[in-house]
Protein backbone atom coordinates (compact mmCIF):
# COMPACT_ATOMS: atom_id res chain seq x y z
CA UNK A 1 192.55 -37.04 182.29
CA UNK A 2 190.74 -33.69 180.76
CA UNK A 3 189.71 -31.26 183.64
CA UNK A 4 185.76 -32.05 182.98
CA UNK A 5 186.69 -35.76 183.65
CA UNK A 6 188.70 -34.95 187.02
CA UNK A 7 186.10 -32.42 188.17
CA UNK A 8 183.43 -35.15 187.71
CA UNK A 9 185.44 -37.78 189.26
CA UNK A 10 186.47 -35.64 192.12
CA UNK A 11 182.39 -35.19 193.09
CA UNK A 12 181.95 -38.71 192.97
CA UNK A 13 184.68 -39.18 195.64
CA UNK A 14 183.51 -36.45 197.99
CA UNK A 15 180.06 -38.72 197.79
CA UNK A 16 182.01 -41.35 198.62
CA UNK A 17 183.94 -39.50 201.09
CA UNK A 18 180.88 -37.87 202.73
CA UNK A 19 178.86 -41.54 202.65
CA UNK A 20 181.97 -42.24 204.87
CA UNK A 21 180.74 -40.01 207.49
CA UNK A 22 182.48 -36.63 206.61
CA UNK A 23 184.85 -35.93 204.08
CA UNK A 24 188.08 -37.56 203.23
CA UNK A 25 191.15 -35.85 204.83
CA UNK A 26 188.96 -33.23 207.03
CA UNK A 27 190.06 -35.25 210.54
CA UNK A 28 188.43 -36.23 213.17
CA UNK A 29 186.74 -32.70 215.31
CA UNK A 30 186.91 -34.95 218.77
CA UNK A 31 190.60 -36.47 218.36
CA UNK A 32 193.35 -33.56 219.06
CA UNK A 33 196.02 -33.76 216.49
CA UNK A 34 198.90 -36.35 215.88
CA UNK A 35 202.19 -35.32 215.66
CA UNK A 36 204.20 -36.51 212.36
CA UNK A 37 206.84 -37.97 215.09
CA UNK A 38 204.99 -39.46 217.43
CA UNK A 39 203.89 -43.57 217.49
CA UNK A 40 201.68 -44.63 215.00
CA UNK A 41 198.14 -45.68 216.54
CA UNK A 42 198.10 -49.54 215.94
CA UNK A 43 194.64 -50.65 216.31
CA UNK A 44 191.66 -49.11 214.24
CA UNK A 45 189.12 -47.51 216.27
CA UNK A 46 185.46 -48.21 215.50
CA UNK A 47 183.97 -45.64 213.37
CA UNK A 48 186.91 -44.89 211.59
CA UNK A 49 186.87 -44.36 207.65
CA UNK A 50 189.77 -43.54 204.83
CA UNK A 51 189.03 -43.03 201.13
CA UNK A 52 191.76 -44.79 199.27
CA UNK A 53 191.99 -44.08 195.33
CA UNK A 54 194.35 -47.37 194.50
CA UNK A 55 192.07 -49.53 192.11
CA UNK A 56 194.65 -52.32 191.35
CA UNK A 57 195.08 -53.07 194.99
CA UNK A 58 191.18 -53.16 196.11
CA UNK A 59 191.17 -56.01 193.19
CA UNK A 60 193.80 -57.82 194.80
CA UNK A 61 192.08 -57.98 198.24
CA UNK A 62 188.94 -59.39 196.77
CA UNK A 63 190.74 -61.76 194.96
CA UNK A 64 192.98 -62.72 197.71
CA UNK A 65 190.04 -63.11 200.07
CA UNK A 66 191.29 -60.17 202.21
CA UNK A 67 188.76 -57.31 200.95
CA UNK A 68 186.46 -57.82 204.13
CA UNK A 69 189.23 -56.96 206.36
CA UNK A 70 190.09 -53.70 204.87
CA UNK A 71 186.22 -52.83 204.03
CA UNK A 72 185.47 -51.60 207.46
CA UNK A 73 187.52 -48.68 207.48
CA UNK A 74 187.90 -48.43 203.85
CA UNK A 75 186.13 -46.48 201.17
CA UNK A 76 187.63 -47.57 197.42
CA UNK A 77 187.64 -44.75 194.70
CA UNK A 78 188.47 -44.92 191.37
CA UNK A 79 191.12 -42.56 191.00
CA UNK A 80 194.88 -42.74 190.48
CA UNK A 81 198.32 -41.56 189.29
CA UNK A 82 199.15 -37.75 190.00
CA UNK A 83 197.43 -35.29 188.45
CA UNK A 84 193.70 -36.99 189.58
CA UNK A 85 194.78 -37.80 193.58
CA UNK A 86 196.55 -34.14 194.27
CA UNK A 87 193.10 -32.48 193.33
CA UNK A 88 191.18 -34.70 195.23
CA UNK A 89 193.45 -34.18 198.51
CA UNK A 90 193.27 -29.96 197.94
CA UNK A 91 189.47 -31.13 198.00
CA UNK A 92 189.45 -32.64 201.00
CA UNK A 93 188.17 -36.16 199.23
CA UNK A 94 190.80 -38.34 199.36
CA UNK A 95 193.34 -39.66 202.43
CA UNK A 96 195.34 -42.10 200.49
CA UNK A 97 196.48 -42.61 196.86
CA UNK A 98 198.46 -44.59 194.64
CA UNK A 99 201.43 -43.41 192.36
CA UNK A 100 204.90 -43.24 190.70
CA UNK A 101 207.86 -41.06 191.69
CA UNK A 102 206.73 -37.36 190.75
CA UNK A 103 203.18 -36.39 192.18
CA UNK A 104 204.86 -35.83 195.96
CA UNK A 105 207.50 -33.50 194.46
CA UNK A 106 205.22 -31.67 192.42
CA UNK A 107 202.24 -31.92 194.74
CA UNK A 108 204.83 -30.18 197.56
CA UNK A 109 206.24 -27.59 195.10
CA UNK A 110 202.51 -26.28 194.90
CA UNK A 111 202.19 -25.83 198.79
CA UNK A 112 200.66 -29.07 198.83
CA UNK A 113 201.88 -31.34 201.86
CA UNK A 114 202.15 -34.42 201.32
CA UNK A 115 203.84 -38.27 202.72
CA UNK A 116 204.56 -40.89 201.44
CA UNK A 117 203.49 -44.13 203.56
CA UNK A 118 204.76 -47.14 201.16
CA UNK A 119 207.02 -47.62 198.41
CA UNK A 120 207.07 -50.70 195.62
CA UNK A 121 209.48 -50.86 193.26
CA UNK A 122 211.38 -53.92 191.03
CA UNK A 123 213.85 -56.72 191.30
CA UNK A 124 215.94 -56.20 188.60
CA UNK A 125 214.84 -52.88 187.64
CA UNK A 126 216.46 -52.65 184.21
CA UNK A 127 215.56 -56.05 183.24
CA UNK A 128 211.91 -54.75 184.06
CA UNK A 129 211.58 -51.42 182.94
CA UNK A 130 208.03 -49.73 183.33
CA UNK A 131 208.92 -47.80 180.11
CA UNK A 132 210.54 -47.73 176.71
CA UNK A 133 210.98 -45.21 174.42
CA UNK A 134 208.96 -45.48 171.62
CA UNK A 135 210.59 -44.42 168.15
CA UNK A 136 208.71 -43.89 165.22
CA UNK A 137 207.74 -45.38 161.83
CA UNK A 138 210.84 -44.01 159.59
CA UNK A 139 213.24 -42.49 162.51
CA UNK A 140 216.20 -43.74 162.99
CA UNK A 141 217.09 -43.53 166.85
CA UNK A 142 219.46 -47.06 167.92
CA UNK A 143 220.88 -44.76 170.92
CA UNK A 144 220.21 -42.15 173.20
CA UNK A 145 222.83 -40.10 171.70
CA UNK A 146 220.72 -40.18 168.23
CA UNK A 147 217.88 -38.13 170.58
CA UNK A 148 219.86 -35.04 169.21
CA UNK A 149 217.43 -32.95 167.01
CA UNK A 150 214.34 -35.26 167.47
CA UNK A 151 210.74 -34.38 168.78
CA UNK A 152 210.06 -36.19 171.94
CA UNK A 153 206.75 -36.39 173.54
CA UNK A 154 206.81 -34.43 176.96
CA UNK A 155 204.28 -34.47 179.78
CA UNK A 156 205.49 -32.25 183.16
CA UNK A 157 204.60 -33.24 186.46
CA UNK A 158 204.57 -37.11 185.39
CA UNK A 159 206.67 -40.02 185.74
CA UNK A 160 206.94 -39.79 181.87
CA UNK A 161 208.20 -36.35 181.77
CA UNK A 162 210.75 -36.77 184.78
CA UNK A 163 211.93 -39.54 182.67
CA UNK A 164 212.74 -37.78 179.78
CA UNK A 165 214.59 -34.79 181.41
CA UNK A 166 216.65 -38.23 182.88
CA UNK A 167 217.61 -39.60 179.81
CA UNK A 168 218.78 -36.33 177.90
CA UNK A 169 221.12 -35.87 181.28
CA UNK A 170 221.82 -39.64 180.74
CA UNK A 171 222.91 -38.91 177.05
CA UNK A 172 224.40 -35.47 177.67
CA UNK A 173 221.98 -33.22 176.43
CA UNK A 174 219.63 -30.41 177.29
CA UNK A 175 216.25 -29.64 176.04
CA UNK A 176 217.60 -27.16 173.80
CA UNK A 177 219.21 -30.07 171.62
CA UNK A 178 215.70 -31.30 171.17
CA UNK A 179 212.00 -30.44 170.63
CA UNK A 180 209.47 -31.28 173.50
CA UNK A 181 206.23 -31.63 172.32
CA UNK A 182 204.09 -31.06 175.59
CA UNK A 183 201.05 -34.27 175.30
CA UNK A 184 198.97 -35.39 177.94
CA UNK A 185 200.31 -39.25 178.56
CA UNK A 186 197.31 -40.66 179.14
CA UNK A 187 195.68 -44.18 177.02
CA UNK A 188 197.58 -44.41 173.61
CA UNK A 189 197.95 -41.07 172.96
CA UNK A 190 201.64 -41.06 172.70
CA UNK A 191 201.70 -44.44 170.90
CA UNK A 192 198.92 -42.71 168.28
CA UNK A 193 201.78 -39.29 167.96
CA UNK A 194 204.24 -41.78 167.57
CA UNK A 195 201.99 -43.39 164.53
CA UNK A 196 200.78 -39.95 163.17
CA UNK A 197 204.52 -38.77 162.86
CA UNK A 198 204.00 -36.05 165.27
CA UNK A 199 206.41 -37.32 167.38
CA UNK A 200 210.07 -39.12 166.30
CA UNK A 201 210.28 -40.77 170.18
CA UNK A 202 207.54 -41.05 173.58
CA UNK A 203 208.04 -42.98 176.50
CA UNK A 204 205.99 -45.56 175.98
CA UNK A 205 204.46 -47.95 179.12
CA UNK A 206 202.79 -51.47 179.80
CA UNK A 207 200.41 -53.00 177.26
CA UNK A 208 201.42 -50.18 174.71
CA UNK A 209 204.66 -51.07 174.49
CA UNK A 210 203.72 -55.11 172.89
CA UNK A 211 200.83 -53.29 170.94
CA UNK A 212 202.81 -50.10 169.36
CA UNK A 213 205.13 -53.10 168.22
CA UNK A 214 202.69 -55.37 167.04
CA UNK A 215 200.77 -52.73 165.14
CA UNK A 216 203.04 -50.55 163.32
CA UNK A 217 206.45 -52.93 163.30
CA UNK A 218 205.89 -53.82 160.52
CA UNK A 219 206.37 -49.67 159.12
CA UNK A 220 209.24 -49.74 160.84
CA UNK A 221 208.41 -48.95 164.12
CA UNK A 222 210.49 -49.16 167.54
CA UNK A 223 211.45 -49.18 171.04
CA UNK A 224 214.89 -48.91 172.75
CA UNK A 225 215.34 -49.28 176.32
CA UNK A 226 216.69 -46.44 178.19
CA UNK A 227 218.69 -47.92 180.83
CA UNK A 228 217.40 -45.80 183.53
CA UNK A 229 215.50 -46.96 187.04
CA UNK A 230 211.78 -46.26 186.78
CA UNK A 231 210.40 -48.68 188.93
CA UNK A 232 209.18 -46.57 191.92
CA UNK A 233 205.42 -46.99 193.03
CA UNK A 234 204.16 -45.12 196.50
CA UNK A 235 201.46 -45.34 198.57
CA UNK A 236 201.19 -41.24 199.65
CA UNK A 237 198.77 -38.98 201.62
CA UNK A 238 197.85 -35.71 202.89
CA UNK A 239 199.66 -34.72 206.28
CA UNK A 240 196.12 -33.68 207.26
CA UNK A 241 195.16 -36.77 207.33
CA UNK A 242 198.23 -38.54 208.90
CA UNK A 243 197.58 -35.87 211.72
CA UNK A 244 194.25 -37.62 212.65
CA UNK A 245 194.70 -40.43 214.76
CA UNK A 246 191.59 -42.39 213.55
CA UNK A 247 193.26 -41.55 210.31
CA UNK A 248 196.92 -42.40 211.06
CA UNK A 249 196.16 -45.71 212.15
CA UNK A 250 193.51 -46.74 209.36
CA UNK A 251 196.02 -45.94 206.89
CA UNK A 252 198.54 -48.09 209.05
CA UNK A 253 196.48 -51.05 208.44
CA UNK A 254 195.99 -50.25 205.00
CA UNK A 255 199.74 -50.20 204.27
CA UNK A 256 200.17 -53.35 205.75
CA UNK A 257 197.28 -54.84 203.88
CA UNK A 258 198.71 -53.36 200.70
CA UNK A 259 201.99 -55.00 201.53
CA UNK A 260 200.11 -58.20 201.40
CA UNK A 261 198.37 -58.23 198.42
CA UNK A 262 201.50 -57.61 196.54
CA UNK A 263 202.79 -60.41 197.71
CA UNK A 264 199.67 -62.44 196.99
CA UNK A 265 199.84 -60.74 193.46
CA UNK A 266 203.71 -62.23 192.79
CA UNK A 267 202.71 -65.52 193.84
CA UNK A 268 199.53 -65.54 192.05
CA UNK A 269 200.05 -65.14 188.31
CA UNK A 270 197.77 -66.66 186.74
CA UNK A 271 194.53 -65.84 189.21
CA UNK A 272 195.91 -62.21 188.70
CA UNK A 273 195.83 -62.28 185.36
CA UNK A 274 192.87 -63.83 184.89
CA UNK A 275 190.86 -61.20 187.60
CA UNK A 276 192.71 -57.79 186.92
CA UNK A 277 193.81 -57.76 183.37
CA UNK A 278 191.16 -60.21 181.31
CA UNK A 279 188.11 -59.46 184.32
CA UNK A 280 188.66 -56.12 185.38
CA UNK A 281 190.82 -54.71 182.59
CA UNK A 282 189.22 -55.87 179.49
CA UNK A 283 192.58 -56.99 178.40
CA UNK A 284 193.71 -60.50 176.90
CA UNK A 285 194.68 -62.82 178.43
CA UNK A 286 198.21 -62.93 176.68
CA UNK A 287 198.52 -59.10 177.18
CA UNK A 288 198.02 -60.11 180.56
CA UNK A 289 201.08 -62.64 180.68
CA UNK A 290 202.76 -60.25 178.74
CA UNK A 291 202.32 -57.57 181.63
CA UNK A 292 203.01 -59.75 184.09
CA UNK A 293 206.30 -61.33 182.81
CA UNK A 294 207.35 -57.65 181.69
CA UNK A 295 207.27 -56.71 185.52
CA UNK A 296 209.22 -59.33 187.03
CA UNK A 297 209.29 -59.43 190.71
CA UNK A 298 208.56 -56.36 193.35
CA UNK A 299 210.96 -55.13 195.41
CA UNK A 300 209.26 -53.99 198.66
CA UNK A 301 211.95 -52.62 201.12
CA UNK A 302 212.08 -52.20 204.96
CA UNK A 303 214.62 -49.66 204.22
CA UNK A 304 214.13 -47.03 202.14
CA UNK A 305 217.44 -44.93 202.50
CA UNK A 306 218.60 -45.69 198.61
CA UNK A 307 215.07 -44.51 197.19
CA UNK A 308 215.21 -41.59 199.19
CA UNK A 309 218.52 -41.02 197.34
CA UNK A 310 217.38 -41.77 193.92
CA UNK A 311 214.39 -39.40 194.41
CA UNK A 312 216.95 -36.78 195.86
CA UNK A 313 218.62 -37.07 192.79
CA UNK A 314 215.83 -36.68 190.69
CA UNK A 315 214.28 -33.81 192.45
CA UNK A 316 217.76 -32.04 191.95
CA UNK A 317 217.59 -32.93 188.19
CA UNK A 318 213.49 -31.40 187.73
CA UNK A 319 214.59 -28.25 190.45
CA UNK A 320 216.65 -27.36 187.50
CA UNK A 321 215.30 -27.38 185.00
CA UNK A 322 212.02 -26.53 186.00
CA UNK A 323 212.99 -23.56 188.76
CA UNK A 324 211.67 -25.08 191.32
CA UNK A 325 213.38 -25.03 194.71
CA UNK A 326 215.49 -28.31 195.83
CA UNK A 327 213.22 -29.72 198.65
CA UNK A 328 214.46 -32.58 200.54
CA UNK A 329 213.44 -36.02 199.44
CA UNK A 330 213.73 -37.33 203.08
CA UNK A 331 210.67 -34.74 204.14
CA UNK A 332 208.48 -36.38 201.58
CA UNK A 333 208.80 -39.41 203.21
CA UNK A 334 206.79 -40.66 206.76
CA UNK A 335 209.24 -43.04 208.13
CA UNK A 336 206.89 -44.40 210.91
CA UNK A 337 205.77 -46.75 207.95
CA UNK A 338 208.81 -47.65 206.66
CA UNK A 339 208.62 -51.34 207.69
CA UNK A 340 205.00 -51.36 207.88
CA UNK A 341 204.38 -53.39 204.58
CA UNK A 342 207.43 -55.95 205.11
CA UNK A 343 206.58 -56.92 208.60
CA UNK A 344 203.03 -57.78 207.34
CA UNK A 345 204.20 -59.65 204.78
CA UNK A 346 206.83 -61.78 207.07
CA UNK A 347 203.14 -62.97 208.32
CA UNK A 348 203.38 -65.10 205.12
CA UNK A 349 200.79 -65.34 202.42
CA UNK A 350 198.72 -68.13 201.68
């Protein structure tokens, strides 16, 4: 998102967050502080607010009929992925957000502090990759290995640029065997480098993937898979805000809400398509199945000790080559919710 764009969108949730009786994040003046270690608060005192930026998931509640049970202490704004939610936490207007792997590592590398309070990833995760690498019209690129010498769309501090620095480990090569070509990753702009030659290979995501095909196939256009796990979504927040206790136990209830309408998502296709991607999304309906079948099944675990290890591992790999210092992945995550979502969901979903 350009900076005029985020600075605009960032006023609109302090409104939001200020309509909420004080801004997002600032804590409650009466209520001493929580500790990170101690209990969660389980029951939502009157009064209290949160401003969540997670747009898919507020669609799923009114869908699923559970909006109005959420809507007391929740304040939906229309912001997410990394670069938009860090800048509205270091502005105080947002307590909750919704991303991939990278915006807690990089968030935390610029003295930001952040938690993570749910993770979502995929059954079958290389069955259901989020991304593929795009190649383009004319290029030939059948293996990662053939990456040697090519231009490859880059953007740092996002999922897509992580990814990148993964697969030229995967394939044995450094970014000194290829070009990066540093684009923001936002809409279609890498499918549109891709087209325009000024790229050979992007890391292309949902709906692009089916329409970069569809479109410029027939030029000879391309995707290989990667083979690498990209699945992880979180749920993550400012430790300002998990240090209020009003706070800490609004965003409890949120988690667990979350945690059901995944669930209700999974086991409602076609209402899901037919509410997010044709209503909401402007997409078609057969971009919709498309997007659904591509995703397969979420994986929602009351254990998160491997994805702690995977982000370990990926942290080590972006410390390196980006001189940042290892952190470790286990701080970035608030294990008080670690079986929030699941034991919500054993609740069942109708």
């Amino acid at each position: 998102m350009p900076s005029k764009r985020i600075i605009a969108a960032l006023f609109a949730v302090a409104a939001l967050a200020t309509g909420c009786g004080g801004n997002a994040a600032a804590g409650s003046e009466s209520a001493g502080k929580l500790s990170l270690d101690a209990a969660l608060p389980t029951t939502v005192p009157d009064g209290a607010k949160i401003v969540v930026g997670d747009p898919a998931t507020e669609v799923a509640l009114k869908l699923s009929g559970q909006y109005d049970k959420v809507s007391k202490y929740v304040q939906f704004a229309n912001l997410s992925g990394g670069p938009q939610t860090t800048e509205a936490f270091r502005a105080h207007a947002l307590d909750l957000g919704s991303v991939a792997e990278i915006p807690s590592i990089h968030a935390t590398w610029t003295g930001l502090h952040v938690k993570i309070v749910a993770s979502k990833f995929r059954q079958e995760p290389l069955a259901h990759p989020i991304y593929k690498l795009g190649i383009a019209p004319g290029v030939s690129v059948r293996t990662l290995a053939d990456l040697r010498g090519k231009k490859i769309a880059y953007s740092p501090g996002q999922a897509q640029g992580a990814l990148i620095l993964k697969v030229l480990q995967k394939a044995g090569l450094t970014k000194d065997d290829v070009k990066l070509v540093e684009l923001p990753s936002t809409g279609d702009v890498y499918a549109q480098a891709l087209a325009g030659k000024q790229v050979d290979v992007a890391p292309i995501g949902g709906v692009q993937i089916k329409r970069y095909l569809a479109k410029y196939g027939k030029d000879g256009a391309a995707t290989i898979d990667h083979g690498l796990r990209d699945d992880a979504g979180h749920l993550y927040g400012p430790v300002e805000s998990l240090q209020d206790p009003a706070k800490a136990a609004a965003i409890r209830a949120y988690v667990a809400a979350w945690g059901i309408a995944q669930e209700w998502i999974d086991k409602h296709p076609k209402e899901w398509i037919a509410g997010y991607y044709v209503k909401d999304q402007g997409l078609s309906e057969a971009d919709g199945q498309w997007l659904v079948d591509n995703a397969g099944h979420p994986d929602i675990p009351a254990d998160w000790s491997s994805a702690i290890q995977r982000q370990q591992e990926t942290i080590d790999l972006l410390a390196k080559e980006t001189g940042n210092p290892v952190i470790q992945a286990k701080d970035l995550y608030d294990l008080r919710f670690q079986t929030v979502a699941t034991d919500a969901i054993k609740g069942g979903v109708k």
